[in-house]
C-alpha atoms as a PDB file:
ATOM      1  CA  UNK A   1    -148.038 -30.713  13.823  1.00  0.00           C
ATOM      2  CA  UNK A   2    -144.358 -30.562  13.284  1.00  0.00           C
ATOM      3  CA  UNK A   3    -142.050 -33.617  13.181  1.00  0.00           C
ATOM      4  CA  UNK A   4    -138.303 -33.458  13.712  1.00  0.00           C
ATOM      5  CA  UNK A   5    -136.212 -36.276  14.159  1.00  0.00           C
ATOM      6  CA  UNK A   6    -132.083 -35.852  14.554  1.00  0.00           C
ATOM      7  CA  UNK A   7    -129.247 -38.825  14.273  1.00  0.00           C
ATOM      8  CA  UNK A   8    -125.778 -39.403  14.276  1.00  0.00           C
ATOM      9  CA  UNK A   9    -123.680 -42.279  13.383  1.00  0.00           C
ATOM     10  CA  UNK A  10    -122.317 -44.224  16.415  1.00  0.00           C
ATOM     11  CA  UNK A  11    -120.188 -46.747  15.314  1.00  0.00           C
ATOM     12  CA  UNK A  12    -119.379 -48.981  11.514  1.00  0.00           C
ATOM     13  CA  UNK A  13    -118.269 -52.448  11.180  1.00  0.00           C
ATOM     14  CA  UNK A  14    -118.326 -52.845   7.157  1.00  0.00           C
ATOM     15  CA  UNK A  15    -121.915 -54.429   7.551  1.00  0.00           C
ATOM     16  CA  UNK A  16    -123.464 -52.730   9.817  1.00  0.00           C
ATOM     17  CA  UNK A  17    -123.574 -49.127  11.159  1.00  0.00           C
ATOM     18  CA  UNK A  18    -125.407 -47.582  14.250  1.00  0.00           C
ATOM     19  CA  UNK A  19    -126.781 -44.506  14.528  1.00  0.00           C
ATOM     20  CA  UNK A  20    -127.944 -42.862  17.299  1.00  0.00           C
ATOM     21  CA  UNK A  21    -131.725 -41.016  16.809  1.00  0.00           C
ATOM     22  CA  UNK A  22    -134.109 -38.764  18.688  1.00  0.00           C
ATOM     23  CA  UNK A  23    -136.791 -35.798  19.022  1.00  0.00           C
ATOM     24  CA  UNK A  24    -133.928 -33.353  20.307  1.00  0.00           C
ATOM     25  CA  UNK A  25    -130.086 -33.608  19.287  1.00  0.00           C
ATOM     26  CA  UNK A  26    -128.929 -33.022  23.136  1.00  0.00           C
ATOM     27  CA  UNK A  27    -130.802 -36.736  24.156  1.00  0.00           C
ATOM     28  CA  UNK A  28    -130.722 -38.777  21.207  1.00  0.00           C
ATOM     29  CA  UNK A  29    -131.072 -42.236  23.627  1.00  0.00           C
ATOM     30  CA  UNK A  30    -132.306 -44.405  21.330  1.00  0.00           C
ATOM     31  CA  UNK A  31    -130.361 -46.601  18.721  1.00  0.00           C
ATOM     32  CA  UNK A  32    -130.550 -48.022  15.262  1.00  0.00           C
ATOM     33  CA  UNK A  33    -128.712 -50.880  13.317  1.00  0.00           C
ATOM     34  CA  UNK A  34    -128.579 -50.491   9.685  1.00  0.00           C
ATOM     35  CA  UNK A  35    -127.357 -53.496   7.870  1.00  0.00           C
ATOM     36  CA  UNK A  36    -125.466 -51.953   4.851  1.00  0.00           C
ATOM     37  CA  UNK A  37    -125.891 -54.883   2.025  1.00  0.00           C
ATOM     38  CA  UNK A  38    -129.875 -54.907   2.154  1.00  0.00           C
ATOM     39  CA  UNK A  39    -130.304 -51.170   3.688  1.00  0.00           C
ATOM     40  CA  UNK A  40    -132.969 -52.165   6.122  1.00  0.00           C
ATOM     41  CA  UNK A  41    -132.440 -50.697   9.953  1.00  0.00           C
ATOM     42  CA  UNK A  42    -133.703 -52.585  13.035  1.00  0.00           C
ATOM     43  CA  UNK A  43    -134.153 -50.600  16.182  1.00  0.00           C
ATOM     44  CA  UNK A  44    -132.067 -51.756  18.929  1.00  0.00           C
ATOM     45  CA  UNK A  45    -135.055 -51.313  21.826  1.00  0.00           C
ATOM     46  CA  UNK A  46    -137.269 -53.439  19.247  1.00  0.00           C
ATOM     47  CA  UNK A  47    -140.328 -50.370  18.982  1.00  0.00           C
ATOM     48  CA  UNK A  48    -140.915 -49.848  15.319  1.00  0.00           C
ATOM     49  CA  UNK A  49    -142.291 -45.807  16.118  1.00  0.00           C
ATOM     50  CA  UNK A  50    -143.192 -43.025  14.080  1.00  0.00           C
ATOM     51  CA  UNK A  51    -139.473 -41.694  15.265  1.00  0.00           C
ATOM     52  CA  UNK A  52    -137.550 -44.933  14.118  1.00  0.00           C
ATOM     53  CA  UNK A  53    -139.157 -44.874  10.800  1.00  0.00           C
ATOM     54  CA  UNK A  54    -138.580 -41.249   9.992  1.00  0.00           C
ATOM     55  CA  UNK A  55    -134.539 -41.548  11.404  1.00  0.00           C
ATOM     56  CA  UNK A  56    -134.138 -45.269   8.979  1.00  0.00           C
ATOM     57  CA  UNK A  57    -135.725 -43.853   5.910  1.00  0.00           C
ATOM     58  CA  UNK A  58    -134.332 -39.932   6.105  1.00  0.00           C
ATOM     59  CA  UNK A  59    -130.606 -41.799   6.352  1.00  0.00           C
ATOM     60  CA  UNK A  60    -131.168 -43.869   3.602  1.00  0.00           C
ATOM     61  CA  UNK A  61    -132.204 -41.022   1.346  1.00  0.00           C
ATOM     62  CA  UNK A  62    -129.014 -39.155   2.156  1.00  0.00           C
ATOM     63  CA  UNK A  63    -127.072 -42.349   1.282  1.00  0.00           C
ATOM     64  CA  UNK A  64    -128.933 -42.425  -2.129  1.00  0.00           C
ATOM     65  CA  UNK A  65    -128.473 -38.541  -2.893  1.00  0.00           C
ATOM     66  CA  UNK A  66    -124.408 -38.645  -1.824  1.00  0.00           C
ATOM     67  CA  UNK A  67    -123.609 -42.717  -2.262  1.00  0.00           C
ATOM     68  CA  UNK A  68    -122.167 -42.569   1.406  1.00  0.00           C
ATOM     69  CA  UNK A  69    -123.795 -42.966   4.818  1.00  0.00           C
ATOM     70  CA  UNK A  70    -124.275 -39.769   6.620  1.00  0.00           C
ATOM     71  CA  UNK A  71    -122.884 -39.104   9.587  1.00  0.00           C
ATOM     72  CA  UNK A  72    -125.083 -36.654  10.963  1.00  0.00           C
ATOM     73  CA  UNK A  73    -128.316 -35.284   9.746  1.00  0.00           C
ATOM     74  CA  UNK A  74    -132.005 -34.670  10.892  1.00  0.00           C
ATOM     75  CA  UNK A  75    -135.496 -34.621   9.249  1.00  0.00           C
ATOM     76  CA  UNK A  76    -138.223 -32.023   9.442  1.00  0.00           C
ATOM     77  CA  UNK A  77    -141.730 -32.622   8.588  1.00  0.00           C
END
């Protein structure tokens, strides 16, 4: 079964950025808070999915390929 998972970046502060994240790029409802100092990302609805986790840890390997956060991307499985 395929998995795809699409985000965008929302808003930045310095310490924390939010990205927006979802199954299809035209509804992407749900958002994430990644702190920027310890890399960790909290959902903002509080459900810890198989969605959330593949949207935290896809943007945090394109920040440690490129050094920068991404500010769009997706992640096919």
């Amino acid at each position: 079964m395929a998995s795809l998972v699409y985000f965008k970046k929302e808003s930045e502060d310095g310490a924390v950025i939010r990205y927006s994240f979802g199954e299809d790029p035209a509804t992407m409802t749900r958002l994430l808070s990644m702190n920027t100092y310890t890399r960790t990302a909290q959902p903002d609805d509080g459900d810890l999915d198989y969605t959330f986790l593949k949207a935290s840890r896809k943007i945090n390997a394109v920040y440690d390929e490129r050094s920068q956060w991404p500010e769009r991307g997706m992640s096919a499985s």
